[in-house]
C-alpha atoms as a PDB file:
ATOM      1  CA  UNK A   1      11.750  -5.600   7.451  1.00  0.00           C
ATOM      2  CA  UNK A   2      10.677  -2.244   7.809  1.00  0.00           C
ATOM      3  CA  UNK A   3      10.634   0.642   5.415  1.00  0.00           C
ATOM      4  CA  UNK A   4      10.544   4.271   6.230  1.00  0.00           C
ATOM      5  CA  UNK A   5       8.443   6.198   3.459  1.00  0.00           C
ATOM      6  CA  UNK A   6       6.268   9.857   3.123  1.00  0.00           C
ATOM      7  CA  UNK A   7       3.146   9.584   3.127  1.00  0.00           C
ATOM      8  CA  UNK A   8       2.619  11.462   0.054  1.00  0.00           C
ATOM      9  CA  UNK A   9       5.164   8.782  -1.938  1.00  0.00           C
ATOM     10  CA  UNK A  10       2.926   5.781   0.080  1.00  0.00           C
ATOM     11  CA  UNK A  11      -0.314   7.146  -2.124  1.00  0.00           C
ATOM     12  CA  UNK A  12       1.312   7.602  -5.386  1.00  0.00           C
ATOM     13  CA  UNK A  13       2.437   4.211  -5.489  1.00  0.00           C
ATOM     14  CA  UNK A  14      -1.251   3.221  -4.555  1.00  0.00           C
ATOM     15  CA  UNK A  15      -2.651   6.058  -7.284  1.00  0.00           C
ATOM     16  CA  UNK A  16      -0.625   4.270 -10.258  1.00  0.00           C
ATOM     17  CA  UNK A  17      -2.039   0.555  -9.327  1.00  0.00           C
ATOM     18  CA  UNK A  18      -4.325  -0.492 -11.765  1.00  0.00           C
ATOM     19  CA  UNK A  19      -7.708  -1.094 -10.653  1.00  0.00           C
ATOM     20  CA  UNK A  20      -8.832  -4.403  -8.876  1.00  0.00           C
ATOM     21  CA  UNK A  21      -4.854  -4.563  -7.321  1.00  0.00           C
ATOM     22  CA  UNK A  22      -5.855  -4.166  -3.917  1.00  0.00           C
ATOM     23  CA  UNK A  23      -8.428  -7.159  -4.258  1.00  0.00           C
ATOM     24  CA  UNK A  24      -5.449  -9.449  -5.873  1.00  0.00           C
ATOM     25  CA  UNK A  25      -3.116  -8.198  -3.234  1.00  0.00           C
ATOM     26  CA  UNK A  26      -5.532  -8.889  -0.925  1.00  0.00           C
ATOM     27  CA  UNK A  27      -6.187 -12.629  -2.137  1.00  0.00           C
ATOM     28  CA  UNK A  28      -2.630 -13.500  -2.760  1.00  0.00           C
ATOM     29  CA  UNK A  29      -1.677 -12.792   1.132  1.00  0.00           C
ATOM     30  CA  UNK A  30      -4.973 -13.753   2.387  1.00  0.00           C
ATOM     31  CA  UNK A  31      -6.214 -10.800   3.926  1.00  0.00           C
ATOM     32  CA  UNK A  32      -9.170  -8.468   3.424  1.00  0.00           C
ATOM     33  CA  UNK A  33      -9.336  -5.692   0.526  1.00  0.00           C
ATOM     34  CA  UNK A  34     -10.065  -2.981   3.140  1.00  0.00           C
ATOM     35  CA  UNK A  35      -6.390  -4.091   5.453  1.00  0.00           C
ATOM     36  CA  UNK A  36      -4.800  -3.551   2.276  1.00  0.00           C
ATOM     37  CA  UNK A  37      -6.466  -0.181   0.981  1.00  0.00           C
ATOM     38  CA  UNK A  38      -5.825   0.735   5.164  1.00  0.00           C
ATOM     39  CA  UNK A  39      -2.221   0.116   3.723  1.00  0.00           C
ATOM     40  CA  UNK A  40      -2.059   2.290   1.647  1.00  0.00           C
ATOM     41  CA  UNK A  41      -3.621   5.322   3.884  1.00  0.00           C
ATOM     42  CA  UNK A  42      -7.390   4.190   4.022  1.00  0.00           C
ATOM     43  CA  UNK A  43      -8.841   4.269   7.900  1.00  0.00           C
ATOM     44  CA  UNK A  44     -11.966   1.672   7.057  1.00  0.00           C
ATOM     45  CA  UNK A  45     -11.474   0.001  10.460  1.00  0.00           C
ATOM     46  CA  UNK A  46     -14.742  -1.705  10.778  1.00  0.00           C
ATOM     47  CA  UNK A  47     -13.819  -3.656   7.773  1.00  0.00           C
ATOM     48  CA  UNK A  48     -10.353  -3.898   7.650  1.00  0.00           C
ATOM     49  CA  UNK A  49      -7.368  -3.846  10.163  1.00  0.00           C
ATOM     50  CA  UNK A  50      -4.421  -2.051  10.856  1.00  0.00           C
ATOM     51  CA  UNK A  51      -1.078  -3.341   8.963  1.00  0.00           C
ATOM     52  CA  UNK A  52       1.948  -1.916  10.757  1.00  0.00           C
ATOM     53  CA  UNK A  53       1.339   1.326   9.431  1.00  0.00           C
ATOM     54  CA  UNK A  54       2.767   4.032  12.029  1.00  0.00           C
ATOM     55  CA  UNK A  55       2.060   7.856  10.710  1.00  0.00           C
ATOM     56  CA  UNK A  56       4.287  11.204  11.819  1.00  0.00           C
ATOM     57  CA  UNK A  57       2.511  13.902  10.875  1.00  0.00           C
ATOM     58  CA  UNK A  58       5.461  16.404   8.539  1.00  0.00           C
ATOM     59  CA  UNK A  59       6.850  17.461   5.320  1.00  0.00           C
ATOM     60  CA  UNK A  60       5.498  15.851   2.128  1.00  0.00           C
ATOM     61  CA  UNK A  61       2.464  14.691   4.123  1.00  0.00           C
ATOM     62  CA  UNK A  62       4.185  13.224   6.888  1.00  0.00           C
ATOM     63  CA  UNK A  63       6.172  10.215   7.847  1.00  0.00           C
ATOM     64  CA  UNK A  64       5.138   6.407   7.308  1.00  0.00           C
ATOM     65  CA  UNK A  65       6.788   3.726   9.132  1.00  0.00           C
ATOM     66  CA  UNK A  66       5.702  -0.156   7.130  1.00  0.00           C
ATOM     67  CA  UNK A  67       6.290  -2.747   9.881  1.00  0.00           C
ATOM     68  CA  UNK A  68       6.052  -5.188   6.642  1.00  0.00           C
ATOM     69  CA  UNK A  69       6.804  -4.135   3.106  1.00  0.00           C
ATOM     70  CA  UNK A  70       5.878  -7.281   1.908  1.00  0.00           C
ATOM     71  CA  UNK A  71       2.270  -5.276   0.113  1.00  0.00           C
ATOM     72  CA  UNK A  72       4.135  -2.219  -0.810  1.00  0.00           C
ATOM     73  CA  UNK A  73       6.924  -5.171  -2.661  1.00  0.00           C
ATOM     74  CA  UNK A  74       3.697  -6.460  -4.512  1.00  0.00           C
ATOM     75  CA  UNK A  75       2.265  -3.468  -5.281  1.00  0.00           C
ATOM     76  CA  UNK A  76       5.451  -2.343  -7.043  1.00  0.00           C
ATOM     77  CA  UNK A  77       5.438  -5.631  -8.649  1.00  0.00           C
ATOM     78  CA  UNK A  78       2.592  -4.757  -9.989  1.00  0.00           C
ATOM     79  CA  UNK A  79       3.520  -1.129 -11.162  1.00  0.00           C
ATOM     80  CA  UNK A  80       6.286  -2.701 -12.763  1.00  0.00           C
ATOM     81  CA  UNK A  81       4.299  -5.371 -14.697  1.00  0.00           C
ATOM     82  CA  UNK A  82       2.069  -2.990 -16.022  1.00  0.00           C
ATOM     83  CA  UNK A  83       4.452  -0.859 -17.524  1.00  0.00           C
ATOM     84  CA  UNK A  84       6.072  -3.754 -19.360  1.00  0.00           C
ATOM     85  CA  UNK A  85       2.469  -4.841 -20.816  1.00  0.00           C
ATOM     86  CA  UNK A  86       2.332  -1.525 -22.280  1.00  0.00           C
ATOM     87  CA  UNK A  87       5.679  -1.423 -24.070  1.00  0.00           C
END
């Protein structure tokens, strides 16, 4: 499923991860840290791949379109799970 998001929105949800989420994403789907991170905006080709992430350059830093939200699902997962542990 497909999710249409702005760009600026894509890297605040990346900004309130805690650190070492993009290397458990990573291992729980069974790709490479840098595919994720090139998720979430990052352009590390050489070491990572491209993830269905179509850019439109406009307001709010443009338009992302997420062939597969099944990362940006996790990664509010995550957000989520944090906030709890801190309550």
């Amino acid at each position: 499923m497909s999710k249409t998001i702005t760009f600026n929105e894509l890297r605040r949800v990346k900004d309130q991860l805690p650190d070492g989420t993009m290397q458990i994403i990573a291992e729980k789907l069974n790709l490479n840290a840098e595919t994720v991170r090139n998720y979430f905006g990052g352009t590390n080709w050489e070491n990572g791949e491209s993830v269905g992430f179509h850019y439109e350059q406009g307001p709010d830093g443009g338009i992302v379109t997420l062939d597969d939200t099944t990362i940006l699902e996790l990664a509010y997962e995550m957000i989520e799970n944090q906030a709890k542990a801190e309550v």
